[in-house]
N, C-alpha and C. Protein backbone atom coordinates (compact mmCIF):
# COMPACT_ATOMS: atom_id res chain seq x y z
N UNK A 1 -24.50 5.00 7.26
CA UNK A 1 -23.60 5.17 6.13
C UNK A 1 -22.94 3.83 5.79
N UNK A 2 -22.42 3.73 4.68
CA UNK A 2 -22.21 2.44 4.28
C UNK A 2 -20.58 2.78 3.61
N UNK A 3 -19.84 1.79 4.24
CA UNK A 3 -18.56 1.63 3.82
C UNK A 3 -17.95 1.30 2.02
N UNK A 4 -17.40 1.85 2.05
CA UNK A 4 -16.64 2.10 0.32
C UNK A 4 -15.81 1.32 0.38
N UNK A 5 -16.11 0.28 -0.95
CA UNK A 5 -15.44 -1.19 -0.92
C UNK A 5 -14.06 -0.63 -1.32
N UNK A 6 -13.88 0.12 -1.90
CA UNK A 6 -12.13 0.49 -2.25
C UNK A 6 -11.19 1.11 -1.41
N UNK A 7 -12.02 1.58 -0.12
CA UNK A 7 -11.10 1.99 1.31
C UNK A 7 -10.74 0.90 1.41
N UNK A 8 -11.77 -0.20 2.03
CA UNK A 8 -11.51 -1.39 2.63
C UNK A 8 -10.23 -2.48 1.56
N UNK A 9 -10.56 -2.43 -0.03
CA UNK A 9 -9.57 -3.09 -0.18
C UNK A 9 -8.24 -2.70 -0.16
N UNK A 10 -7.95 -1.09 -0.43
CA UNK A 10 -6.61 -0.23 0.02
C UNK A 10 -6.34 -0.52 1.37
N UNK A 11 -7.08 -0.73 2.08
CA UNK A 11 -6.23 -1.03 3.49
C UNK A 11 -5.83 -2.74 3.37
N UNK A 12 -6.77 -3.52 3.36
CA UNK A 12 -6.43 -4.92 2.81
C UNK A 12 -4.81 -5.00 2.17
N UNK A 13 -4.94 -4.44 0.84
CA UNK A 13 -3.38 -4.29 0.09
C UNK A 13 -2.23 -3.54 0.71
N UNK A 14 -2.66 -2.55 1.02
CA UNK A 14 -1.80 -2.20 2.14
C UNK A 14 -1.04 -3.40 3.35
N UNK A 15 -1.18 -4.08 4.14
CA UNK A 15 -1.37 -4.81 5.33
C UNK A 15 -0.57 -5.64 4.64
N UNK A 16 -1.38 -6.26 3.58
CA UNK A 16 -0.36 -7.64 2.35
C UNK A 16 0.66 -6.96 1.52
N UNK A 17 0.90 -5.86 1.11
CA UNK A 17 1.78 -5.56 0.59
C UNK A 17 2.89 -5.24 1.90
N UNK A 18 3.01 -4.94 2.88
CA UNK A 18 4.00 -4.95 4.07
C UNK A 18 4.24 -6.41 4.58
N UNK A 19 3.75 -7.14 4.27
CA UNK A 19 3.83 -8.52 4.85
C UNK A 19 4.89 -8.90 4.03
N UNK A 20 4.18 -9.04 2.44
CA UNK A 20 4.77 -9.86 1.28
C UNK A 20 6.47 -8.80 1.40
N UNK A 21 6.75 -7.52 1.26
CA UNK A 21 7.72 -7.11 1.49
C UNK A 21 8.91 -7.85 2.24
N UNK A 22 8.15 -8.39 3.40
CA UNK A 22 9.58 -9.46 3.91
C UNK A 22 9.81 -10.58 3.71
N UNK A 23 9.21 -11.38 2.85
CA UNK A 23 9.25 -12.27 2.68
C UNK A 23 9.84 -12.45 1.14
N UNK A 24 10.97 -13.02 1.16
CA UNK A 24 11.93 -13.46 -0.16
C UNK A 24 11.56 -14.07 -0.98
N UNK A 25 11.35 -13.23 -2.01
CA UNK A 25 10.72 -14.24 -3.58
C UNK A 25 9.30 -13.11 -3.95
N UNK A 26 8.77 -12.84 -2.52
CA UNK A 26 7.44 -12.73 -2.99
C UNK A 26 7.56 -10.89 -2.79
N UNK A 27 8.60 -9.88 -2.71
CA UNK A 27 8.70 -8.95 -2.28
C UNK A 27 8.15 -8.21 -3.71
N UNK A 28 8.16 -8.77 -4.69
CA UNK A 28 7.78 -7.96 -5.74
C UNK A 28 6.41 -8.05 -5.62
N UNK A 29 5.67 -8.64 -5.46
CA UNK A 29 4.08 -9.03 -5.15
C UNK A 29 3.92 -8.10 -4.13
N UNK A 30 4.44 -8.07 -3.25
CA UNK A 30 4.13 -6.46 -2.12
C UNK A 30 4.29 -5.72 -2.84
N UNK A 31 5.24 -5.27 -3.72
CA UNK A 31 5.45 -3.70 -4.28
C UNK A 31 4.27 -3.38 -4.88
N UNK A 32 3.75 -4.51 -5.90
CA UNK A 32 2.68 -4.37 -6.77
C UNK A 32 1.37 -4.41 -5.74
N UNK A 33 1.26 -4.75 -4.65
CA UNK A 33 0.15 -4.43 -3.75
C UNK A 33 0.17 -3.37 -2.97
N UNK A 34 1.26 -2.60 -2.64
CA UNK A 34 1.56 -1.26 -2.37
C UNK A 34 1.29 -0.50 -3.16
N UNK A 35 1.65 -0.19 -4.36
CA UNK A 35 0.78 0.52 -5.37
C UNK A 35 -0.54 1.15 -5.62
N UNK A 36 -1.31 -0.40 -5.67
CA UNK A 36 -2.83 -1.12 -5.82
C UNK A 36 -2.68 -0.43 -4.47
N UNK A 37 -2.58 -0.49 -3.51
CA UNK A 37 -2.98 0.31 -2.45
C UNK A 37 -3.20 1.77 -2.25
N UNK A 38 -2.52 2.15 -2.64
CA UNK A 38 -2.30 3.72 -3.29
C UNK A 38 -3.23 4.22 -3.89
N UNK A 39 -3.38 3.51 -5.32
CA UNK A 39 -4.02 4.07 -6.27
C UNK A 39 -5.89 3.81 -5.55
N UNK A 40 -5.98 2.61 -5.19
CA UNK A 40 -7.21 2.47 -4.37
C UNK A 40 -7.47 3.85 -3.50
N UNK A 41 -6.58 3.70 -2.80
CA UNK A 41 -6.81 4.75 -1.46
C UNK A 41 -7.33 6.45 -2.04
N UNK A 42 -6.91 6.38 -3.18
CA UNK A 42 -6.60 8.27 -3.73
C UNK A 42 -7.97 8.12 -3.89
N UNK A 43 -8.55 6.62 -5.13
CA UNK A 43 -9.38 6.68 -5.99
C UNK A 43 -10.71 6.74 -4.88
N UNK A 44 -10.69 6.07 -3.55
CA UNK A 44 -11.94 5.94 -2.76
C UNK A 44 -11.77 7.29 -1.91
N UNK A 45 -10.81 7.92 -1.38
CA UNK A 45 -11.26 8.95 -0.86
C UNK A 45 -11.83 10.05 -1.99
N UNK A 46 -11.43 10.07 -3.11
CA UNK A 46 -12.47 10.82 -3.60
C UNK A 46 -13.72 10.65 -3.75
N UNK A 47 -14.05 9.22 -3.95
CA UNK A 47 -15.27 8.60 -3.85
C UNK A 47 -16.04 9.52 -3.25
N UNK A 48 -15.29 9.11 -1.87
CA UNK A 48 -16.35 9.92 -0.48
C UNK A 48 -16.16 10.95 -0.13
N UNK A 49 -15.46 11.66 -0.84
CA UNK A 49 -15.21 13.27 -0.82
C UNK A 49 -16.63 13.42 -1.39
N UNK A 50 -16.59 12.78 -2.83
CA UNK A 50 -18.13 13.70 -3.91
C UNK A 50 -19.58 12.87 -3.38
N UNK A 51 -19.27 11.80 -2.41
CA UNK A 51 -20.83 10.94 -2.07
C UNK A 51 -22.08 12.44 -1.53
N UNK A 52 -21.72 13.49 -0.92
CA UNK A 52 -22.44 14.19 0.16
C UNK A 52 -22.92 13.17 1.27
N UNK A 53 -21.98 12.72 2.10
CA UNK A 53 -21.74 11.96 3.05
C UNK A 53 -23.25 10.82 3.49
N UNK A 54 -22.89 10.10 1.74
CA UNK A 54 -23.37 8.65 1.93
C UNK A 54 -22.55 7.39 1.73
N UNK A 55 -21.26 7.69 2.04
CA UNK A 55 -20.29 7.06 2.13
C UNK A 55 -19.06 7.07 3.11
N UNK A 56 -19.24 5.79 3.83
CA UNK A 56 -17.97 6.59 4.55
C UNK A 56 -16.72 5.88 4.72
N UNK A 57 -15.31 5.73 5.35
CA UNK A 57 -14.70 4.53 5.18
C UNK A 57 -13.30 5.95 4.67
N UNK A 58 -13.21 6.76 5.02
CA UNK A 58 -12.45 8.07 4.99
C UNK A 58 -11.07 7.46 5.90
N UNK A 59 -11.15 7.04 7.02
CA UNK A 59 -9.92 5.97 8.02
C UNK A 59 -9.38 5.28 7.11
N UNK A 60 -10.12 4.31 6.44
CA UNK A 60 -9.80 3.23 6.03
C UNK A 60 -8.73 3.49 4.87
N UNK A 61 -8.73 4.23 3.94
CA UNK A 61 -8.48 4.98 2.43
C UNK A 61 -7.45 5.46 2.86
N UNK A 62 -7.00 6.42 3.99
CA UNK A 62 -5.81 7.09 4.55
C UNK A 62 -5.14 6.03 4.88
N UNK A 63 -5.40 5.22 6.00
CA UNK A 63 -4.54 3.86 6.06
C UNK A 63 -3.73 2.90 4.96
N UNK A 64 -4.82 3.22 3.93
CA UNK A 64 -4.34 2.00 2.84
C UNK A 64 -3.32 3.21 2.49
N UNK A 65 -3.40 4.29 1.93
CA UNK A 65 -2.12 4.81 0.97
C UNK A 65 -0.77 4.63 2.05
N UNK A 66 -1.10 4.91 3.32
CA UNK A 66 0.25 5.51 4.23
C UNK A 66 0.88 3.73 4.09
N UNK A 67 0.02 2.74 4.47
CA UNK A 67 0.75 1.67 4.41
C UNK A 67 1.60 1.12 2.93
N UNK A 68 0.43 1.76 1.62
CA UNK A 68 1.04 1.42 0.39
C UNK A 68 2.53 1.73 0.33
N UNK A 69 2.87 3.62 0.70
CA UNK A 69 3.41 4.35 0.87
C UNK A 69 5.17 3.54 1.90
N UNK A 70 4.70 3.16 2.97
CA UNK A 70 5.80 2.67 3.89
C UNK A 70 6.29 1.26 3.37
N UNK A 71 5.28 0.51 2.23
CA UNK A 71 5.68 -0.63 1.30
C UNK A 71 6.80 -0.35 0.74
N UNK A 72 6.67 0.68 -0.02
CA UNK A 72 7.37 1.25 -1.32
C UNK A 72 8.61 1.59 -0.63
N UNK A 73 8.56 1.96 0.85
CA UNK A 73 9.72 2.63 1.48
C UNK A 73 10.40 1.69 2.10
N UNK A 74 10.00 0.79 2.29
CA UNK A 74 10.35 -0.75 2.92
C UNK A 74 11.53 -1.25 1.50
N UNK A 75 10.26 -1.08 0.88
CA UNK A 75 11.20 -1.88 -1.04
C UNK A 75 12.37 -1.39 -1.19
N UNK A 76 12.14 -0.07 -0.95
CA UNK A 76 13.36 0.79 -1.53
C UNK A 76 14.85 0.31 -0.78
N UNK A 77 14.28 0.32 0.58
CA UNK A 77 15.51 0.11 1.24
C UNK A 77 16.18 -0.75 1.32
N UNK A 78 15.31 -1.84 1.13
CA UNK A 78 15.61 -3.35 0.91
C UNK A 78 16.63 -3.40 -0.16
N UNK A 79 15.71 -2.73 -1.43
CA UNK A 79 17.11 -3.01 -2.64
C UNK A 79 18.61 -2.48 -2.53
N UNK A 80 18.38 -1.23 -1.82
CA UNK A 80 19.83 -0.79 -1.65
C UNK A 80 20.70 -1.33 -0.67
N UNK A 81 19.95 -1.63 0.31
CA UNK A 81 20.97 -2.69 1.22
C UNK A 81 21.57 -3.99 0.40
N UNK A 82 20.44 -4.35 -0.25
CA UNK A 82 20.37 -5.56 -0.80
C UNK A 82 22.27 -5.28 -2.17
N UNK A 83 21.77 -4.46 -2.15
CA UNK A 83 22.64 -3.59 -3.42
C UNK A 83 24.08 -3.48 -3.13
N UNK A 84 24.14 -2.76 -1.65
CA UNK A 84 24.98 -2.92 -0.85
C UNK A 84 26.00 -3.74 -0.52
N UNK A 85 25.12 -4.44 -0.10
CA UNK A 85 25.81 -6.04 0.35
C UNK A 85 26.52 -6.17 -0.73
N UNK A 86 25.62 -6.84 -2.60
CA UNK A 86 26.17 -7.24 -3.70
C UNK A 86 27.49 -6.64 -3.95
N UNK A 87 27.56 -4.86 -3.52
CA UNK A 87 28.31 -4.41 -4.02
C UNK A 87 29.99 -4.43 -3.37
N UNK A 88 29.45 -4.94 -1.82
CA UNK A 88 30.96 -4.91 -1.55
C UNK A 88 32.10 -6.34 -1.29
N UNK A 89 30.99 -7.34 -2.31
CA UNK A 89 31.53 -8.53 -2.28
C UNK A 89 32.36 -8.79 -3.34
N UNK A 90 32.63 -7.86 -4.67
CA UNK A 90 33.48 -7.62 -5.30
C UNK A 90 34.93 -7.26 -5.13
């Protein structure tokens, strides 16, 4: 069976979108690769849902959304702390 290039790059974006998340300046570039991770991940496991198992890479596709997924949850928290902070320096 042969691996589905859009698992593999949902997990890829995944991995870089948690990276870029901590790193200042570039956290919006994770969000937008968390996404792209997501939308990859939905779009290739269906892939290989409809192949009749000539495709496989089913790991890979789950990985990429959960990591897209913990991006987005990373982001979130970030801004409100971030928010936080701003807010009680007034």
């Amino acid at each position: 069976m042969k691996n589905d290039g859009l698992s593999i790059t949902s997990m890829i974006l995944g991995i870089v979108g948690i990276v870029l998340t901590f790193i200042p300046g570039l956290n919006f570039v994770g969000i937008v690769c968390g996404i792209l991770a997501i939308v990859f991940g939905v779009m290739s496991k269906n892939k290989i849902n409809n192949s009749n198992n000539e495709l496989s890479g089913l790991g890979m596709a789950k990985a990429g959304m959960i990591l897209g997924i913990i991006t987005i949850g990373i982001f979130i928290v970030t801004l409100a702390a971030c928010g936080a902070i701003l807010g009680s320096l007034t």
